[in-house]
Protein backbone atom coordinates (compact mmCIF):
# COMPACT_ATOMS: atom_id res chain seq x y z
CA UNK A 1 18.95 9.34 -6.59
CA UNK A 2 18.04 10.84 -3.09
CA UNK A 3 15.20 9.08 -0.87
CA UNK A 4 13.78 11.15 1.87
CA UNK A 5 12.10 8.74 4.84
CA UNK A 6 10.09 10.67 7.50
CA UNK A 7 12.02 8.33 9.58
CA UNK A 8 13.87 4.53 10.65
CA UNK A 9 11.06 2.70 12.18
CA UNK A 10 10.00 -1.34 12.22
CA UNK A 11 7.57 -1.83 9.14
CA UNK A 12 7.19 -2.91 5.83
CA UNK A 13 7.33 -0.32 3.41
CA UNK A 14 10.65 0.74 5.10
CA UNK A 15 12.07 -2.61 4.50
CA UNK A 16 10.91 -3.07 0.96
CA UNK A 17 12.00 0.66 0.21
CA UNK A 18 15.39 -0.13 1.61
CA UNK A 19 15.73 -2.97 -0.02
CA UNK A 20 15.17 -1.81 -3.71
CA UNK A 21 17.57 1.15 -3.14
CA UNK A 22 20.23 -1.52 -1.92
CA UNK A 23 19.27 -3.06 -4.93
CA UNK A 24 19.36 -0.32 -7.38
CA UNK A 25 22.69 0.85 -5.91
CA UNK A 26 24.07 -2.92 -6.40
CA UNK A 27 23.25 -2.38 -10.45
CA UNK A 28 25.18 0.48 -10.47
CA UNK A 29 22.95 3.38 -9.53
CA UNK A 30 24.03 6.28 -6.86
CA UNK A 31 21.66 6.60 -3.89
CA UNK A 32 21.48 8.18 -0.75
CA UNK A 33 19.06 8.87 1.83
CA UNK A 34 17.91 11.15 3.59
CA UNK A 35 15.36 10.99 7.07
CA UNK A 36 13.72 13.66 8.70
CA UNK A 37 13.87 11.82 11.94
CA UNK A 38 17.13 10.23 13.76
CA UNK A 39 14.67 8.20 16.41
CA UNK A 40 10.72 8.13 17.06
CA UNK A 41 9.14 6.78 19.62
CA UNK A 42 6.47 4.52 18.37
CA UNK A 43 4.56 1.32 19.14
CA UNK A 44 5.68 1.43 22.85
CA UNK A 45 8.95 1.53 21.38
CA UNK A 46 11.77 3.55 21.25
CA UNK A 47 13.50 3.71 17.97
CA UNK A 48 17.32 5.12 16.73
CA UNK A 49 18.17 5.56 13.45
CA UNK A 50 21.42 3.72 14.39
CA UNK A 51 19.55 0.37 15.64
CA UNK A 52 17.54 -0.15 12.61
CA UNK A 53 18.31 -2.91 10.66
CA UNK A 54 17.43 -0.93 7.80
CA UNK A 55 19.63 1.35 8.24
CA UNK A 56 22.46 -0.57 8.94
CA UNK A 57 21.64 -2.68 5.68
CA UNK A 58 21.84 0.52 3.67
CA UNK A 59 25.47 1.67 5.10
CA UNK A 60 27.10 -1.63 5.05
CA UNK A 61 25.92 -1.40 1.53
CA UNK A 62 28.06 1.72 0.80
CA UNK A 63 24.57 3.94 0.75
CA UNK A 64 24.88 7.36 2.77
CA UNK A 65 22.75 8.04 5.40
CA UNK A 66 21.72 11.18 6.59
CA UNK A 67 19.52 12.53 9.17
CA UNK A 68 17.45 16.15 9.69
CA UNK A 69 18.02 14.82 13.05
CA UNK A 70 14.40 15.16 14.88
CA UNK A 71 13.07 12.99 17.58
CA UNK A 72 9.48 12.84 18.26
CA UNK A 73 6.74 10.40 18.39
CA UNK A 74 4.30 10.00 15.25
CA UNK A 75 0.51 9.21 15.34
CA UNK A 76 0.15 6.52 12.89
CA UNK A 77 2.65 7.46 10.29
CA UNK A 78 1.43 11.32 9.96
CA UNK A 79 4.64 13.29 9.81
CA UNK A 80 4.57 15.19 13.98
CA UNK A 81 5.18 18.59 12.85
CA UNK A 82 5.33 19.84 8.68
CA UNK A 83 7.43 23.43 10.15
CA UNK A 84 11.01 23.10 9.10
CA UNK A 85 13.71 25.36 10.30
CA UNK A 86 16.43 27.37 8.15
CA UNK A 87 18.86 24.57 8.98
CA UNK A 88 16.68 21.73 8.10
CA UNK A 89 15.87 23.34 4.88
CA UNK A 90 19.71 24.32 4.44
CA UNK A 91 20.34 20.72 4.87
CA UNK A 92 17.25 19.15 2.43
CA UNK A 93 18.13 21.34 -0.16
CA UNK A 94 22.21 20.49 0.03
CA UNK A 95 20.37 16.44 -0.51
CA UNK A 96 18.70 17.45 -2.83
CA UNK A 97 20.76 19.43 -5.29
CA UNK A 98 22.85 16.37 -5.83
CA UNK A 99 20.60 14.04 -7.26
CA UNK A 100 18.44 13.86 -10.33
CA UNK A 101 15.62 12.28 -9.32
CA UNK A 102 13.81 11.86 -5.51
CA UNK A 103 12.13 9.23 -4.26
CA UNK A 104 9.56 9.60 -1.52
CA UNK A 105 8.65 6.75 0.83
CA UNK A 106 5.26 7.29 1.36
CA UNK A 107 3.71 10.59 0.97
CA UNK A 108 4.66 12.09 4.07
CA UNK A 109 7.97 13.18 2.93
CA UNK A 110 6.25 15.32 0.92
CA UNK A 111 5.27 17.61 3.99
CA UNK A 112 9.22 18.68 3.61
CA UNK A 113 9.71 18.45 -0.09
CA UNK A 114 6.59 20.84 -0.75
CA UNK A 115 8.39 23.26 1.42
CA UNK A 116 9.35 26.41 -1.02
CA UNK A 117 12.67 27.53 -1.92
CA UNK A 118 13.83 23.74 -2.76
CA UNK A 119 15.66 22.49 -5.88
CA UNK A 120 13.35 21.20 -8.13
CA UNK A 121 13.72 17.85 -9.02
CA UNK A 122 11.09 15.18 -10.32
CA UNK A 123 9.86 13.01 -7.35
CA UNK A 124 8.59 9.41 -7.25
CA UNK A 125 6.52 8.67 -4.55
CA UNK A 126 5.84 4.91 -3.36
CA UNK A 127 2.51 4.40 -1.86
CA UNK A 128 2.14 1.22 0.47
CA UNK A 129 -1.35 1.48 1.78
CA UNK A 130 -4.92 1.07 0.71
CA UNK A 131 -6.31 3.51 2.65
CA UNK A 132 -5.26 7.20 1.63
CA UNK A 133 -7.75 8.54 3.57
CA UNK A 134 -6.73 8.03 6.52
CA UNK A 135 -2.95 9.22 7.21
CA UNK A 136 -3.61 12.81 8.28
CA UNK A 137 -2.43 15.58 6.28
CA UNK A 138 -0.36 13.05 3.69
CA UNK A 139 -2.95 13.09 0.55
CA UNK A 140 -3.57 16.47 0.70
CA UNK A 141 0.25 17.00 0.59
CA UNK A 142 0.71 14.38 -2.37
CA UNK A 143 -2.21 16.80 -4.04
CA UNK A 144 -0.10 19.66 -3.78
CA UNK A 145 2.99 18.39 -4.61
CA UNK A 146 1.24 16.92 -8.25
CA UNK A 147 -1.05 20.39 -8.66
CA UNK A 148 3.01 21.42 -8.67
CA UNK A 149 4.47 19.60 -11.27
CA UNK A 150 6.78 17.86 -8.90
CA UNK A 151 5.52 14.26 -8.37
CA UNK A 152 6.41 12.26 -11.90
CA UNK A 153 5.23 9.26 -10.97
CA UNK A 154 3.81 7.03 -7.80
CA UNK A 155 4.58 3.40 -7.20
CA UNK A 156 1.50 1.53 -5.50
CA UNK A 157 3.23 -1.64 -4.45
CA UNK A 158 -0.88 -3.52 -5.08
CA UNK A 159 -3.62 -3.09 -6.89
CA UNK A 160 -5.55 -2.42 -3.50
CA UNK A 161 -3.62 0.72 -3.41
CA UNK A 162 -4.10 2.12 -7.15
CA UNK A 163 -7.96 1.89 -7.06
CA UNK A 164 -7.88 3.57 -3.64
CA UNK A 165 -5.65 6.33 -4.66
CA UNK A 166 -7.56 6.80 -8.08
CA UNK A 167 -10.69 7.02 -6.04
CA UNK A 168 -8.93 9.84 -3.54
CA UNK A 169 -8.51 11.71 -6.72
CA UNK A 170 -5.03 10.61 -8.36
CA UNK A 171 -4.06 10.54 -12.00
CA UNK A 172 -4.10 7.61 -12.93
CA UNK A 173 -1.43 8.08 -15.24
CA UNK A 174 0.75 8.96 -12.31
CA UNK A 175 -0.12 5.39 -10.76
CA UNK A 176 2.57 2.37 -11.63
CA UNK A 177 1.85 -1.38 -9.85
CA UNK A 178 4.69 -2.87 -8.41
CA UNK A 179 3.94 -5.51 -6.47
CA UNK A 180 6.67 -6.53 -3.36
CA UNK A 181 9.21 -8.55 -3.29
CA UNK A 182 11.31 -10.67 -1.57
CA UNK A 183 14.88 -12.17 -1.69
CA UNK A 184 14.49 -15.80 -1.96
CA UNK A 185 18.31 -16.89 -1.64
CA UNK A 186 17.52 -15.34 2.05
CA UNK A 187 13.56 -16.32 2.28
CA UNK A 188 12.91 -20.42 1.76
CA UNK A 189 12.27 -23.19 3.26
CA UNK A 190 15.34 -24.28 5.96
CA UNK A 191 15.06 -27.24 7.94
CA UNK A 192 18.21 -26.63 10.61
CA UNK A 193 16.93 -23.16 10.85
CA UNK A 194 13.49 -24.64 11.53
CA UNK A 195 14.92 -26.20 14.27
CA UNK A 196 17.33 -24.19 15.90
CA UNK A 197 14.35 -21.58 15.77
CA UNK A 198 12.42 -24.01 17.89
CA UNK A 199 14.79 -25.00 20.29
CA UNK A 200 15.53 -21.28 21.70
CA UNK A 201 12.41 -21.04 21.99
CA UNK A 202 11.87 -24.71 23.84
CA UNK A 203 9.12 -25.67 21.54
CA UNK A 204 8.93 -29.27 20.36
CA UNK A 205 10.21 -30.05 16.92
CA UNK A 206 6.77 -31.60 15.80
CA UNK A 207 4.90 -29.20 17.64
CA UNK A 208 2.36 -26.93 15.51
CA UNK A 209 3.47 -23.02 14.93
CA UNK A 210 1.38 -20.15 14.14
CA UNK A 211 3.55 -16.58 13.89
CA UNK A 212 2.00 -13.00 13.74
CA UNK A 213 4.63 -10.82 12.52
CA UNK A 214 3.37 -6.96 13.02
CA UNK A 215 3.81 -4.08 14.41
CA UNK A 216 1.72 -2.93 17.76
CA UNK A 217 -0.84 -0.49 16.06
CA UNK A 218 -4.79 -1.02 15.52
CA UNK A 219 -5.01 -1.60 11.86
CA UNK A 220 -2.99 -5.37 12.60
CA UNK A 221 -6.36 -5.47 14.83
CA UNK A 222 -4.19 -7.56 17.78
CA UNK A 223 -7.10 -8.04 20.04
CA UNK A 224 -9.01 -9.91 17.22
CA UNK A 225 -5.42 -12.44 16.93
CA UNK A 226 -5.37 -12.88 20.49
CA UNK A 227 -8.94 -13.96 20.63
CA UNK A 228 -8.31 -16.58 17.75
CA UNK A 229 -4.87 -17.44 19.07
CA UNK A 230 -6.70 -18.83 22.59
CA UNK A 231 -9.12 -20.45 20.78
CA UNK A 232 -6.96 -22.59 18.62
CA UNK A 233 -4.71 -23.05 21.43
CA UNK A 234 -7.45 -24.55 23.63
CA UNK A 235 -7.76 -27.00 20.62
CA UNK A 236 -4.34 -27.62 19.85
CA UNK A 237 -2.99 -28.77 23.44
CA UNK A 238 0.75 -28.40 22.13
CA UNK A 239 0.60 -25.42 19.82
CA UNK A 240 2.59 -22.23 19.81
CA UNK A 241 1.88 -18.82 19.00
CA UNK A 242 4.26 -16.61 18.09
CA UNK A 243 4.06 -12.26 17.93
CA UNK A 244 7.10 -10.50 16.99
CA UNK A 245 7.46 -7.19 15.89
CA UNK A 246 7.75 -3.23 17.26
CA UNK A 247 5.41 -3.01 20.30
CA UNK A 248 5.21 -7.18 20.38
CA UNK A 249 6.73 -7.26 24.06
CA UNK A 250 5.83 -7.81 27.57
CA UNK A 251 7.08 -4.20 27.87
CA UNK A 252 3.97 -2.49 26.04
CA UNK A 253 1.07 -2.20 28.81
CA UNK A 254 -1.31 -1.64 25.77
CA UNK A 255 -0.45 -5.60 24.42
CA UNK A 256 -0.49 -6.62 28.40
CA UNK A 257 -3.96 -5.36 28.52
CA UNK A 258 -4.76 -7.11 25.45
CA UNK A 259 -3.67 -10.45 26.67
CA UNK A 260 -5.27 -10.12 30.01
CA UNK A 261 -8.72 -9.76 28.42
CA UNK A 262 -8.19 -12.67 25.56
CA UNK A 263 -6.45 -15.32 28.10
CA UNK A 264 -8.83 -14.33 30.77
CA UNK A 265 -9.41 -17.39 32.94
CA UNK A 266 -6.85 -19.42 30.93
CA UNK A 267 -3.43 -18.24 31.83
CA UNK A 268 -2.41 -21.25 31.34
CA UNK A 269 -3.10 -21.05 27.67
CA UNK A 270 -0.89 -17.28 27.63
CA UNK A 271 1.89 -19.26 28.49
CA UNK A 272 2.24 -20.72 24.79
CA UNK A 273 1.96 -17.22 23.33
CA UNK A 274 5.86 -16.07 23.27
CA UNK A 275 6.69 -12.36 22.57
CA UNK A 276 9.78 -11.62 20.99
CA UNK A 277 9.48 -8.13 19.81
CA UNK A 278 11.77 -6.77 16.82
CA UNK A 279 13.63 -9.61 15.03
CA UNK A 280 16.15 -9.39 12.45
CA UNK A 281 16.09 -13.00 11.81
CA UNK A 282 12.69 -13.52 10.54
CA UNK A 283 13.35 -15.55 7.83
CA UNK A 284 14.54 -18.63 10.85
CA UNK A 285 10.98 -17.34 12.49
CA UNK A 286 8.80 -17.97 9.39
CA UNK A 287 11.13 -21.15 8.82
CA UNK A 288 10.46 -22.41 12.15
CA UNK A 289 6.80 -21.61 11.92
CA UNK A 290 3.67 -23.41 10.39
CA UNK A 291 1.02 -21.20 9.71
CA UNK A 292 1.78 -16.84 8.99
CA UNK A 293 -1.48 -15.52 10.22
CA UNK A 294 -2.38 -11.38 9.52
CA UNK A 295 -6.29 -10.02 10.96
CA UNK A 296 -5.72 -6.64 9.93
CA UNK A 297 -8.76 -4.84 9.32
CA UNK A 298 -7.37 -1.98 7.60
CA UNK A 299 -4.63 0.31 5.31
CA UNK A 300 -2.87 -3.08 4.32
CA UNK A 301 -1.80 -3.18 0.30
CA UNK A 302 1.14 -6.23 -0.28
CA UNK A 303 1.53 -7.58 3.62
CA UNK A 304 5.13 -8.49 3.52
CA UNK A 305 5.13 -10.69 6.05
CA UNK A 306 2.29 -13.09 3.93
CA UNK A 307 5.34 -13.45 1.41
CA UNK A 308 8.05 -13.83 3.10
CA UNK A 309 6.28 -16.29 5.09
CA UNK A 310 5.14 -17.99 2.37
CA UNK A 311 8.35 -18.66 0.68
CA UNK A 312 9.95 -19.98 3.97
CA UNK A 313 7.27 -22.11 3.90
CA UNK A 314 4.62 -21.46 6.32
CA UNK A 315 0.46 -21.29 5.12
CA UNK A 316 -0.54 -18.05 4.84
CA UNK A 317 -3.76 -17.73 6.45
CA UNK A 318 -5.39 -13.48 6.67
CA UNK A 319 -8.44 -11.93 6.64
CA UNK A 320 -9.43 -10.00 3.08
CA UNK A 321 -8.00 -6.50 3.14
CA UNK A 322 -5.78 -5.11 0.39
CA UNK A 323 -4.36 -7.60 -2.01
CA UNK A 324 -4.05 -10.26 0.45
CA UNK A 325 -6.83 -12.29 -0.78
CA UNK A 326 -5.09 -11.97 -3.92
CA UNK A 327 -1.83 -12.87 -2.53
CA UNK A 328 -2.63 -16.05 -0.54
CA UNK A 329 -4.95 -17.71 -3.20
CA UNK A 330 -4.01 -21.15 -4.16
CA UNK A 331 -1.37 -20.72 -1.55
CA UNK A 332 -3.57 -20.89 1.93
CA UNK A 333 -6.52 -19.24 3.45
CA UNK A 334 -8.48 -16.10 3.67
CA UNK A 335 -11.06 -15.89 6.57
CA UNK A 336 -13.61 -13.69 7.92
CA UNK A 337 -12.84 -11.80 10.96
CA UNK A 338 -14.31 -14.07 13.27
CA UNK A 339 -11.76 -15.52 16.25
CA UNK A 340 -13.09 -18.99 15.59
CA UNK A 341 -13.16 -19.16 11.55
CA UNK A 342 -9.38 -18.08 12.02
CA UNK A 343 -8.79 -20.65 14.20
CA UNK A 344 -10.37 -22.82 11.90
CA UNK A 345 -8.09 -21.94 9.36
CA UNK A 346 -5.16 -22.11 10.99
CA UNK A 347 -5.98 -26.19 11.94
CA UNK A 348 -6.69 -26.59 8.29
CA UNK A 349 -3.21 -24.90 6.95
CA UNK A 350 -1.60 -27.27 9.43
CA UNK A 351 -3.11 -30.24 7.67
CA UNK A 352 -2.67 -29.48 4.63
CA UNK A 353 1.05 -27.73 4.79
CA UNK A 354 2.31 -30.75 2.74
CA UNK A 355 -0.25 -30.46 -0.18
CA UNK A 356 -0.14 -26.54 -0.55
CA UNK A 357 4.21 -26.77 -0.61
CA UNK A 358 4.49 -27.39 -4.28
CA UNK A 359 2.14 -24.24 -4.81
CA UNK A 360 3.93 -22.58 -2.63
CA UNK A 361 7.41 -23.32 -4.46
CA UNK A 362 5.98 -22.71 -8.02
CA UNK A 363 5.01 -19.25 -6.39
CA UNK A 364 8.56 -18.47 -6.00
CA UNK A 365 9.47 -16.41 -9.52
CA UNK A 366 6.02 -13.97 -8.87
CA UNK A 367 7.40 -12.97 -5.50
CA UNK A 368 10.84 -12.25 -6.59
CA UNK A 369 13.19 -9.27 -5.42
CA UNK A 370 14.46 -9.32 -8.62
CA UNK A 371 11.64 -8.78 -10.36
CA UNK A 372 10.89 -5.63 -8.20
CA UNK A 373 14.25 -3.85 -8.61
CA UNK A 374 14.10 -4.29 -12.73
CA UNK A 375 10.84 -2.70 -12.77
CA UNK A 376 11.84 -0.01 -10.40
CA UNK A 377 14.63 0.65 -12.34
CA UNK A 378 12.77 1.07 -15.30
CA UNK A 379 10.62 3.46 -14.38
CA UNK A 380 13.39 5.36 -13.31
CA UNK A 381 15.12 5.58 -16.29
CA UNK A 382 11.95 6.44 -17.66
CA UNK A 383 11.29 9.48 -14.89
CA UNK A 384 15.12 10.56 -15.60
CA UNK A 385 15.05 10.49 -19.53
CA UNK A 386 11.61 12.17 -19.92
CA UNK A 387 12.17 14.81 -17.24
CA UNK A 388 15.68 15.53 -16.66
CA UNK A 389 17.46 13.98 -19.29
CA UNK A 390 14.98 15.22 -22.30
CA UNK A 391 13.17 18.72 -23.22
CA UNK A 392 10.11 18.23 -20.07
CA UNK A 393 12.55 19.61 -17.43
CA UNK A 394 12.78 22.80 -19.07
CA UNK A 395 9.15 23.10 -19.55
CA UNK A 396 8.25 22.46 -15.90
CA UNK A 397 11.11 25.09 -14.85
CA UNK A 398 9.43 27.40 -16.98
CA UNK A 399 6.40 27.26 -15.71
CA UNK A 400 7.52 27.55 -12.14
CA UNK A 401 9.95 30.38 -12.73
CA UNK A 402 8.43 33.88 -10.88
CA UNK A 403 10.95 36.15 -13.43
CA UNK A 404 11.91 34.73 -16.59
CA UNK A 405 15.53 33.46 -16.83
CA UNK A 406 17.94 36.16 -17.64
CA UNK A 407 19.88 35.71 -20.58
CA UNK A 408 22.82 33.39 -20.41
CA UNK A 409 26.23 35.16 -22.08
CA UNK A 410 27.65 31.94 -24.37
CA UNK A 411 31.09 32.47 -23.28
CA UNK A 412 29.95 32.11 -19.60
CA UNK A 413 27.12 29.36 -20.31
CA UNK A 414 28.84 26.82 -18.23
CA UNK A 415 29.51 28.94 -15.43
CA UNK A 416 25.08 29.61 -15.72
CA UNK A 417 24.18 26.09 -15.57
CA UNK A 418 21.45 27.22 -12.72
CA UNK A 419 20.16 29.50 -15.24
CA UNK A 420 16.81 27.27 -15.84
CA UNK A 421 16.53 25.91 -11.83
CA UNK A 422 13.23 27.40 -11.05
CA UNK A 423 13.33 28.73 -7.33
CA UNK A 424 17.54 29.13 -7.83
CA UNK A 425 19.83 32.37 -7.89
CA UNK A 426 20.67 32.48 -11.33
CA UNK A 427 24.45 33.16 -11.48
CA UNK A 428 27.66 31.95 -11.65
CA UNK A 429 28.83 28.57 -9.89
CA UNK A 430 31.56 30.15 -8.12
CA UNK A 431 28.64 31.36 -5.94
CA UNK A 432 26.68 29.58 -3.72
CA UNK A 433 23.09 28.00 -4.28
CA UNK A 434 20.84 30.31 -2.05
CA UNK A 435 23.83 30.53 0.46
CA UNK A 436 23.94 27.08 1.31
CA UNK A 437 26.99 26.14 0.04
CA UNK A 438 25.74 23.89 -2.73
CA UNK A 439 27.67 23.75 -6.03
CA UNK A 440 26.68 21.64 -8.86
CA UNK A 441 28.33 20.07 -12.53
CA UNK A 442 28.14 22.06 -14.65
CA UNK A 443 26.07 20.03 -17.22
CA UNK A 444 23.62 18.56 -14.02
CA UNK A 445 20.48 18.52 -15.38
CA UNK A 446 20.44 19.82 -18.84
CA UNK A 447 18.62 19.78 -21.67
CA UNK A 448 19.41 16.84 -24.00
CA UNK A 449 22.15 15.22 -22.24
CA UNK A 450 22.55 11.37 -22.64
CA UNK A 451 21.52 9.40 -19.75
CA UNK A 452 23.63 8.29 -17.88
CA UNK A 453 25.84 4.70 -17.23
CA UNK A 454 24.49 4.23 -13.49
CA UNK A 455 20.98 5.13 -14.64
């Protein structure tokens, strides 16, 4: 398996992505990844490949990490430029040629992996939004890439996100609901992280905790959060807010701004709001918090951090976009987006944390990491049997091949095995693959081979 990321940056769908790879690769799977970008510079923030914690996950893991190697800064998660160069291709296409099936995070991959001259191989594309409308040029490249024959399937991680993709104009036969998960040996309630949490941060043990865990970018809608934050801070003399995430520093004149006009007249009020930007601890910050608040008005699906706070043990309280409603129900509170209903809210999760912590615990099996990787890893068995592993890879080639496939001599058929690779030199495989250096098994992809072990 090969997934292609446009790129390592702070957000959700990259850590759930990342963490059903590691997941698939623990049950015996081979994965690799590829990104088109090594660092982006996004949400005030300047990102490396390196520095990610999702990156690092997936190497320490034993999963290969590559990189086209572009830097640039992207507008909202549209890919910055769709022209690739000879060696970018070179390089896809060497990624690609090795694995059976790709996965695509997002669509915007597909701005690369429409790009003629590629291997083909069936591609799975997981779709973490609920707005497909509005992420530039990336539907009309998942439109292509199905009018193709190349996307097999797409993995909508909510419900949210299936009707909205139906209604762009998906199949929905291509659409499969997955909904996120979580690990919960990592994500549950921890009193002495609770408190150590707390102390670093000098606020009092009994002290009441709200945490906004998102990135810096309009759809969170930070300027509505910041309104409702110095409201129920005015209320709540010894509360704490708390922002973390990409963009969630002193550093970003964009958030300053935002602050300024919320806490206007009140700094005293600003001083309870503590920015502490990326974290790779957040399961201590949602253990050390009360209430997990989200006011995003837009493009939100699953909202990660609503279950991973959840299962540490903080209320969810967020306004109704995507499957949030959905999410939180029985568990906390979903509010208009009105500064002082949210407030509201957040006073009431406080009160009634005690009461809502059995629902919250009996939650745990529905929000399971486990649960994600076996159903990801049954569709892919099902993507690899029915169209690499079984008679529909043949027929796809066929229909993409420009010149029909030359006849394969039977004492030579092994040395052919690119015979049937629509887009590939057909010859033998002490050649190269278009030049590229790319030499495959003999038997990769043929028709009616058993699956395989890992798979």
């Amino acid at each position: 398996m090969l997934s292609v990321y446009e790129g390592f940056f702070s957000g959700g769908a990259r850590i759930v992505h990342s963490d059903v790879v590691l997941g698939l690769a623990e049950g015996g799977q081979s994965h690799r990844v590829l990104s088109i970008h090594g660092e982006v510079h996004r949400e005030a923030t300047r990102q490396r490949m390196e520095d990610d914690h999702c990156y690092r996950a997936l190497t320490a893991g034993e999963v290969a990490v590559t990189s086209l190697g572009r830097t640039a800064g992207l507008v909202d998660g549209s890919v910055a430029a769709s022209v690739f160069s000879g060696p970018e291709l070179a390089e896809t296409a060497r990624a690609m040629a090795g694995a059976d099936v790709i996965l695509s995070l997002k669509e915007q991959p597909l701005a690369l992996l429409n790009q003629a001259g590629l291997p083909r191989r069936p591609v799975v594309v997981g779709l973490h939004r609920s707005d497909p409308e509005n992420q530039g040029p990336a539907l009309d490249e998942l439109k292509a890439a199905i009018a193709d024959g190349t996307v097999a399937a797409c993995v909508c991680c909510a419900e949210s996100t299936r009707a909205a993709y139906e209604a762009a104009g998906i199949p929905a036969e291509l659409l499969h609901v997955i909904p996120n998960g979580v690990d919960l040996l990592r994500f549950r309630p921890d009193a002495a992280a609770r408190l150590a949490f707390r102390t670093s941060l000098g606020i009092p043990a009994g002290a009441p905790v709200v945490v906004f865990a998102a990135r810096y970018a309009h759809m969170k809608n930070v300027p509505l959060f910041l309104r409702a934050a110095r409201t129920w801070l005015a209320r709540e003399g010894g509360g704490h807010v708390v922002m973390c995430g990409a963009g969630m520093t002193a550093a970003n004149p964009a958030l300053r701004a935002d602050l300024a006009a919320a806490f206007a007249g009140e700094p005293g009020l600003a001083g309870r709001v503590h920015l502490l930007g990326v974290r790779h601890d957040m399961e201590a910050v949602y253990a050390g918090s009360d209430v997990v608040a989200l006011t995003s008005v837009s493009g939100e699906a699953a909202p990660l951090c609503l279950i991973e706070g959840m299962m540490c043990g903080a209320v969810p309280v967020t306004t109704d976009v995507g499957d949030s409603a959905a999410i939180v129900t029985g568990h906390g509170f979903v509010t208009p987006p009105d500064p002082g209903a949210i407030a509201l809210a957040w006073s009431a999760a406080i009160a009634g944390r005690a009461e809502l912590a059995p629902a919250l615990e009996r939650s745990r099996e529905r929000f399971s990491r486990t649960r994600m990787i076996a159903a990801y890893a049954a569709l892919l068995d099902e993507v690899y049997a029915s169209h690499v592993g079984g008679q529909l890879v043949a027929a796809q080639h066929a229909v993409g091949d420009a010149v029909p496939p030359l006849p394969v001599p039977e004492d030579d058929a092994a040395q052919y095995a690119l015979a049937s690779e629509a887009g590939l030199l057909q010859g033998p495989l002490l050649g190269d693959v278009l030049g590229l250096g790319v030499r495959l098994d003999p038997h990769h992809g043929g028709v009616g081979e058993e699956v395989a072990d890992e798979l």
